[in-house]
N, C-alpha and C. Protein backbone atom coordinates (compact mmCIF):
# COMPACT_ATOMS: atom_id res chain seq x y z
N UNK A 1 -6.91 121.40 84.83
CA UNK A 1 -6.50 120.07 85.27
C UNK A 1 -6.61 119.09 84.11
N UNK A 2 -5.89 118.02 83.66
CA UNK A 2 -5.66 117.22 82.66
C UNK A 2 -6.37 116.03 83.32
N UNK A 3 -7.45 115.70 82.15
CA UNK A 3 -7.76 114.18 82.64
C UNK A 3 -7.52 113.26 81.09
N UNK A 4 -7.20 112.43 81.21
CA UNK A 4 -7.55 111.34 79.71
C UNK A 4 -9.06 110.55 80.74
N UNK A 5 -10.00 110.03 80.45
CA UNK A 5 -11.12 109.18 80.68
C UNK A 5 -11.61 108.09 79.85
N UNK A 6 -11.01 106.95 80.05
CA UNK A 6 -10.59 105.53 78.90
C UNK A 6 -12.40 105.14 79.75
N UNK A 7 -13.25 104.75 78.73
CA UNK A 7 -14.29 103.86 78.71
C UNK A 7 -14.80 103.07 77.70
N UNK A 8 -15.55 102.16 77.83
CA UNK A 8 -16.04 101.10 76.88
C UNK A 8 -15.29 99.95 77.25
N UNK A 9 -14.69 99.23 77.67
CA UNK A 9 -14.62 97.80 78.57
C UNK A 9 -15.71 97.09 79.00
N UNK A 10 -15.52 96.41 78.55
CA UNK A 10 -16.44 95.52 79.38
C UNK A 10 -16.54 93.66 78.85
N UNK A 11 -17.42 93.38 79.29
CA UNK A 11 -17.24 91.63 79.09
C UNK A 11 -17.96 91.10 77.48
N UNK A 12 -16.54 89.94 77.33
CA UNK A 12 -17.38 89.78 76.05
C UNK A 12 -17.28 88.36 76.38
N UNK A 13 -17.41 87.75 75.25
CA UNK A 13 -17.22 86.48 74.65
C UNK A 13 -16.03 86.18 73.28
N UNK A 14 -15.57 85.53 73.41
CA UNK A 14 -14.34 85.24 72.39
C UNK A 14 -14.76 85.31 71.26
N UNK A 15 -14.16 86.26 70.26
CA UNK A 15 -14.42 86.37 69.17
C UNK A 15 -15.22 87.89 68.93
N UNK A 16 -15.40 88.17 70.27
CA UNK A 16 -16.32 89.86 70.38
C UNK A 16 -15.57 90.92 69.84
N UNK A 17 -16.20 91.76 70.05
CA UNK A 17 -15.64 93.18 69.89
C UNK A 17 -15.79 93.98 70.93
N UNK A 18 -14.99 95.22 70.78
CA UNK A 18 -15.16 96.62 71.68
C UNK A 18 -14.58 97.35 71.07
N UNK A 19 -15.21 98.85 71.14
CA UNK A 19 -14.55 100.21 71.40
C UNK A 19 -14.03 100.35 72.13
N UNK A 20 -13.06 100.72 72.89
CA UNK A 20 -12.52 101.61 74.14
C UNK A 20 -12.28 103.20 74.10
N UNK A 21 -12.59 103.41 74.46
CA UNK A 21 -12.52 105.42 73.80
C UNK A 21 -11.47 106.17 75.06
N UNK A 22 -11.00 107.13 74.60
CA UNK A 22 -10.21 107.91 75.29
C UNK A 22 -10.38 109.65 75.23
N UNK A 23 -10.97 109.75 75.96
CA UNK A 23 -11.35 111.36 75.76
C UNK A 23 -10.77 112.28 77.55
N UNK A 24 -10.25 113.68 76.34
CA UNK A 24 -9.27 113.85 76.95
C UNK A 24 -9.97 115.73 77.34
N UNK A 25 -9.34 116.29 78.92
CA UNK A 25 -10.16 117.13 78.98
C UNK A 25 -9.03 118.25 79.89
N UNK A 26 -9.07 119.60 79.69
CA UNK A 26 -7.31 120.07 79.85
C UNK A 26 -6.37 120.05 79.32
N UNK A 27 -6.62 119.31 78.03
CA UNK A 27 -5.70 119.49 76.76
C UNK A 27 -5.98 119.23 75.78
N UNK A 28 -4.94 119.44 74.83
CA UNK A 28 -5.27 119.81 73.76
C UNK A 28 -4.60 118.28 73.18
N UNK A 29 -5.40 117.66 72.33
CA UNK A 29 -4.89 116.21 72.36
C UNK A 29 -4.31 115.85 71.45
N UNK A 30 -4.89 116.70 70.39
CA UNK A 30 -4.12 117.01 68.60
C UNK A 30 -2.43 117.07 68.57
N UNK A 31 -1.97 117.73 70.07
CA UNK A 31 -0.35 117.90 69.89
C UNK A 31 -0.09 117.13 70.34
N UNK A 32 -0.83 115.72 70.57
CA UNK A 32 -0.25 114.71 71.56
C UNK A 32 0.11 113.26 70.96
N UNK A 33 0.54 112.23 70.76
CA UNK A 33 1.18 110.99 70.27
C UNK A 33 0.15 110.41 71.53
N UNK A 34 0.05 109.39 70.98
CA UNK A 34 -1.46 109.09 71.65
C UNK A 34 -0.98 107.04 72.08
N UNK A 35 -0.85 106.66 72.87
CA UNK A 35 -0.86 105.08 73.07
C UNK A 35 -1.99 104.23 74.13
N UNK A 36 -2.55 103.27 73.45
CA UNK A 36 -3.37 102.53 74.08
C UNK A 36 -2.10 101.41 74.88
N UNK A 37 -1.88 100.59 76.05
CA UNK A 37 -1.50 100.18 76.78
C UNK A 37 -2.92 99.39 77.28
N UNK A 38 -1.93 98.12 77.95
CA UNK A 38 -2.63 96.88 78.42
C UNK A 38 -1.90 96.07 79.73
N UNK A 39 -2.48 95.93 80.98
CA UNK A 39 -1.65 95.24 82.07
C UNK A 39 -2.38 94.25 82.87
N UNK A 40 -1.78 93.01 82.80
CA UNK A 40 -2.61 92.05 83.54
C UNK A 40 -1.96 91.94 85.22
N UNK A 41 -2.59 92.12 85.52
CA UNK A 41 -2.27 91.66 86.86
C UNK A 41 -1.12 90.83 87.24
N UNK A 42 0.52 91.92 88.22
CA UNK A 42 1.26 90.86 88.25
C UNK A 42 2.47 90.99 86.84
N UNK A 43 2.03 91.44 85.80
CA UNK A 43 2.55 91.81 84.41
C UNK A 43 2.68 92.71 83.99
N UNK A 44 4.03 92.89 83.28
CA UNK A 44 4.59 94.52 82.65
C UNK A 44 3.98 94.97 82.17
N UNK A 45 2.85 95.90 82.15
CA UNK A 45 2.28 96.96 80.68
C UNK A 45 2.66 96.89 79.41
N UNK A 46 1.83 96.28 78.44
CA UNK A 46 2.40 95.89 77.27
C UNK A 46 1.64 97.03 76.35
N UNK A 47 2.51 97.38 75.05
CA UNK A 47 2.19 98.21 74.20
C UNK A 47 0.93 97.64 73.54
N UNK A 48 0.05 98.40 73.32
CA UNK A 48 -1.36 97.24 72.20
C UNK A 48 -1.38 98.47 71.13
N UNK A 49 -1.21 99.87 71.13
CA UNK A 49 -1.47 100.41 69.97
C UNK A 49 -0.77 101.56 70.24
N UNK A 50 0.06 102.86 68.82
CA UNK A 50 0.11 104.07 69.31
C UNK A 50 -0.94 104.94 67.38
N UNK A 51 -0.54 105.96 68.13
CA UNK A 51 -0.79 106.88 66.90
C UNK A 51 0.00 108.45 66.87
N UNK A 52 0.37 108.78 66.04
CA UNK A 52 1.15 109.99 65.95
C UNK A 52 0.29 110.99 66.16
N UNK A 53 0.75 112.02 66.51
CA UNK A 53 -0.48 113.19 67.02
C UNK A 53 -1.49 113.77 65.22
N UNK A 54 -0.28 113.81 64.63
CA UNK A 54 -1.59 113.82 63.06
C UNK A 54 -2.19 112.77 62.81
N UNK A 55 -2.30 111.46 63.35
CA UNK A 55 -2.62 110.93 63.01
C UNK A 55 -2.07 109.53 61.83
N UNK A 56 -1.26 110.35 61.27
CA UNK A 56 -0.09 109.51 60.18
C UNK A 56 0.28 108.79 60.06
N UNK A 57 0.70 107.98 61.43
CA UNK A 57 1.71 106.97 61.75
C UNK A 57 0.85 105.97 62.98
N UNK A 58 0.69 104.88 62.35
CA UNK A 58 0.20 104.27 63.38
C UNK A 58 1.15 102.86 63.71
N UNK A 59 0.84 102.21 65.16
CA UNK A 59 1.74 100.78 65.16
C UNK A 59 0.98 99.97 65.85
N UNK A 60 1.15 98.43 66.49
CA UNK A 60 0.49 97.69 66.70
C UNK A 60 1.65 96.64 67.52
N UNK A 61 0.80 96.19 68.62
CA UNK A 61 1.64 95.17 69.20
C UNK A 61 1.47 93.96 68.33
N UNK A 62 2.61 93.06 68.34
CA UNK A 62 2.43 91.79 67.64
C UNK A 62 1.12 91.39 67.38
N UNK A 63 0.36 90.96 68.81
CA UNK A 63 -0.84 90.23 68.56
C UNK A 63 -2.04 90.67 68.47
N UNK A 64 -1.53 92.34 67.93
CA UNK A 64 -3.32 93.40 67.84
C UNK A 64 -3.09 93.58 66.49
N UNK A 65 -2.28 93.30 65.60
CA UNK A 65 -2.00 93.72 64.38
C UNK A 65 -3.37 92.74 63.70
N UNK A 66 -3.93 93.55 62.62
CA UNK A 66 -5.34 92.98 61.77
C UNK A 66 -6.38 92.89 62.76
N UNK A 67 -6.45 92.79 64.47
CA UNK A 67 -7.51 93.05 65.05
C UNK A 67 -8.22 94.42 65.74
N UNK A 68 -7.19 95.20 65.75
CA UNK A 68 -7.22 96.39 66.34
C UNK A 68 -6.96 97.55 65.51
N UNK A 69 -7.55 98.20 65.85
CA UNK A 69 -7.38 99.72 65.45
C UNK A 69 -7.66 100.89 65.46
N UNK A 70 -6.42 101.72 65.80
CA UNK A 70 -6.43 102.84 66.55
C UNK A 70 -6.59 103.87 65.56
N UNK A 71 -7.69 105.06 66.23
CA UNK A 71 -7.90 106.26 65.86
C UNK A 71 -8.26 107.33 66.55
N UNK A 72 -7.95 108.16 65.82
CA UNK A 72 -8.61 109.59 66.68
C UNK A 72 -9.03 110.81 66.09
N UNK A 73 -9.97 111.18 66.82
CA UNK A 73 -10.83 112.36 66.20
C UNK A 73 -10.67 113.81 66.83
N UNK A 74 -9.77 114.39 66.15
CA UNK A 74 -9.01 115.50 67.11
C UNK A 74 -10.24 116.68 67.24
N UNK A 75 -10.89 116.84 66.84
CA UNK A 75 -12.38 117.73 66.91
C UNK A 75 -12.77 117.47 67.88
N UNK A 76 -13.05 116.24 68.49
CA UNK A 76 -13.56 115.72 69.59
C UNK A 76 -12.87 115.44 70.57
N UNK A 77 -11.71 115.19 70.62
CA UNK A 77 -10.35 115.47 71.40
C UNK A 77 -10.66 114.02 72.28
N UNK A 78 -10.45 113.26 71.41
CA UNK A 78 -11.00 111.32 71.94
C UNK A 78 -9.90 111.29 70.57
N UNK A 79 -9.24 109.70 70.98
CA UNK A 79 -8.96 108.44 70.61
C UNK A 79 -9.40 106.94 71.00
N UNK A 80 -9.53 106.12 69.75
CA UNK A 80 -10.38 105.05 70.12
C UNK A 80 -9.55 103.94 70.01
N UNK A 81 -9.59 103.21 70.14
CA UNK A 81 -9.55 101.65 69.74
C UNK A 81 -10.32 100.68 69.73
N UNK A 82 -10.29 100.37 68.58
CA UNK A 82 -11.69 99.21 68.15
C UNK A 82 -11.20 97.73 68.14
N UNK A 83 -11.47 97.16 68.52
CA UNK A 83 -10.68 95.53 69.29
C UNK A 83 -11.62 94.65 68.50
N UNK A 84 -11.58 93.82 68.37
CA UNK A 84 -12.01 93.36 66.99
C UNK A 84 -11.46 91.23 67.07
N UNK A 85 -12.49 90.36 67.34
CA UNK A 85 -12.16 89.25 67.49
C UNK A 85 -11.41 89.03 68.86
N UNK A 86 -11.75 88.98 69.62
CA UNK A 86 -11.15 89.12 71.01
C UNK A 86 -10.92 88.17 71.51
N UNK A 87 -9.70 87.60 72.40
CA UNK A 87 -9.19 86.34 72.72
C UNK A 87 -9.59 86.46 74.46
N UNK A 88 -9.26 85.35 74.74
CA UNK A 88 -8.99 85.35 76.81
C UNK A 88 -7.62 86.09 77.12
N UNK A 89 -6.76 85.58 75.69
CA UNK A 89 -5.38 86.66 76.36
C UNK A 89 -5.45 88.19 75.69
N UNK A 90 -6.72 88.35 75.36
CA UNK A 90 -6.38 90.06 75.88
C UNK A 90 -7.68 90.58 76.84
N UNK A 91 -7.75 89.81 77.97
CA UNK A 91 -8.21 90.59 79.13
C UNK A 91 -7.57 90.65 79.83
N UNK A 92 -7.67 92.08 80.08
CA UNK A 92 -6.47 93.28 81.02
C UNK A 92 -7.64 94.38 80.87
N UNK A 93 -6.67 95.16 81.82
CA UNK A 93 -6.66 96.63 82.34
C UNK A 93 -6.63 97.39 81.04
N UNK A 94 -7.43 98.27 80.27
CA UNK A 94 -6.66 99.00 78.99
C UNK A 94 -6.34 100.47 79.72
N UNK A 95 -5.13 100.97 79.24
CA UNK A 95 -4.95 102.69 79.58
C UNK A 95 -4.83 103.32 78.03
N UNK A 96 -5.28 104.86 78.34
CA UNK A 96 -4.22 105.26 77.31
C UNK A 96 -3.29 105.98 77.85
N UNK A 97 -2.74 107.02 77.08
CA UNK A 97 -1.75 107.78 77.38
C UNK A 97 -1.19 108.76 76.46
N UNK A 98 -1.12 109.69 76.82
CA UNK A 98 -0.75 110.91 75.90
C UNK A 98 0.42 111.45 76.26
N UNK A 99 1.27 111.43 74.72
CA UNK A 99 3.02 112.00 75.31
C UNK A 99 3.28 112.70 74.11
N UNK A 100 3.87 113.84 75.00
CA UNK A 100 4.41 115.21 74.01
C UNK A 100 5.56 115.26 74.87
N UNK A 101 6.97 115.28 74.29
CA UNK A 101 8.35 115.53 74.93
C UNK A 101 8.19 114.70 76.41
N UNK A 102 8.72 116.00 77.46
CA UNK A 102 8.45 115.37 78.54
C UNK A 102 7.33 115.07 79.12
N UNK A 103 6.08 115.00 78.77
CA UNK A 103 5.03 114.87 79.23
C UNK A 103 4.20 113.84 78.81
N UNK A 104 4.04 112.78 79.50
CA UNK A 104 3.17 112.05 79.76
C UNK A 104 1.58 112.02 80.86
N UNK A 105 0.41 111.41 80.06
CA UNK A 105 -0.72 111.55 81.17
C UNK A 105 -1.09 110.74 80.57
N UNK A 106 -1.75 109.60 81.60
CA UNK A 106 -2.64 108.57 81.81
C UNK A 106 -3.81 108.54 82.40
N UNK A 107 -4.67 107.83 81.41
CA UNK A 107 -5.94 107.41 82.03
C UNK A 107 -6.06 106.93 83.33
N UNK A 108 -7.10 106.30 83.62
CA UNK A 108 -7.42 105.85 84.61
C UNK A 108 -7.79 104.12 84.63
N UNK A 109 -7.69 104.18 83.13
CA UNK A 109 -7.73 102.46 83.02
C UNK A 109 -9.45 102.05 82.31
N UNK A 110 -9.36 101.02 81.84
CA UNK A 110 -10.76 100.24 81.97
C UNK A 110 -10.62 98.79 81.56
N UNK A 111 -11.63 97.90 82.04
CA UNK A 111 -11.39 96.64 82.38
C UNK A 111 -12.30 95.85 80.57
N UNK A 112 -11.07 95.22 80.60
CA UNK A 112 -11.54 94.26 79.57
C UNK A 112 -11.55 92.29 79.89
N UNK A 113 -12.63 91.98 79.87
CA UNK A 113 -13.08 90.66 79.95
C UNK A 113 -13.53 90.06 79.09
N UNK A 114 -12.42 89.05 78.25
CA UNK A 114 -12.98 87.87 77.47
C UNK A 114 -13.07 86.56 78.19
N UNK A 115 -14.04 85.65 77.74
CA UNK A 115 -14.39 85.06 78.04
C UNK A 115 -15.79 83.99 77.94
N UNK A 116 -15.74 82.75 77.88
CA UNK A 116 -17.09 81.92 77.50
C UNK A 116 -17.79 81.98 79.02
């Protein structure tokens, strides 16, 4: 059975940080193109990060570019994202998601809260 399991969310204060980790269990995650995703309530799922399954190629939504950054440790079969100066507009829902051809699988989500 395939799970991705997104944790590390949680509440900060503006200007904080987080990990969010993505560890993945039923597959093999190394053959996988890997994207962090973000949805506020009410709002389309917006791209916040991807990474190529080597690792090689990485991208960034407009407003994660210089704060974020995505990696992954295929030994450990996790991808992270490290969030870095954190605003009120990026608390959301984070997912990831792993896509090879036709196949996509998603987390289960975890909650991010900025805020004074």
């Amino acid at each position: 059975q395939v799970q991705l399991v997104n944790s590390g969310g949680g509440s900060v204060q503006p200007g904080g940080s987080l990990r969010l980790s993505c560890a993945a269990s039923g597959l093999t995650l190394y053959r996988y193109h890997i994207g962090w995703f973000r949805q506020v309530s009410g709002k389309a799922r917006e791209l916040v990060a991807i990474i190529s399954a080597n690792g090689g190629y990485t991208n960034y939504g407009d407003s994660m570019k210089d704060r974020f950054t995505i990696s992954r440790d295929n030994a450990k079969n996790t991808v992270s994202l490290e969030m870095r100066n954190l605003t009120p507009e990026d608390t959301a829902v984070y997912y990831c998601k792993a896509h090879l051809r036709a196949d996509d699988f998603w987390g289960q989500g975890t909650q991010v809260t900025v805020s004074s």
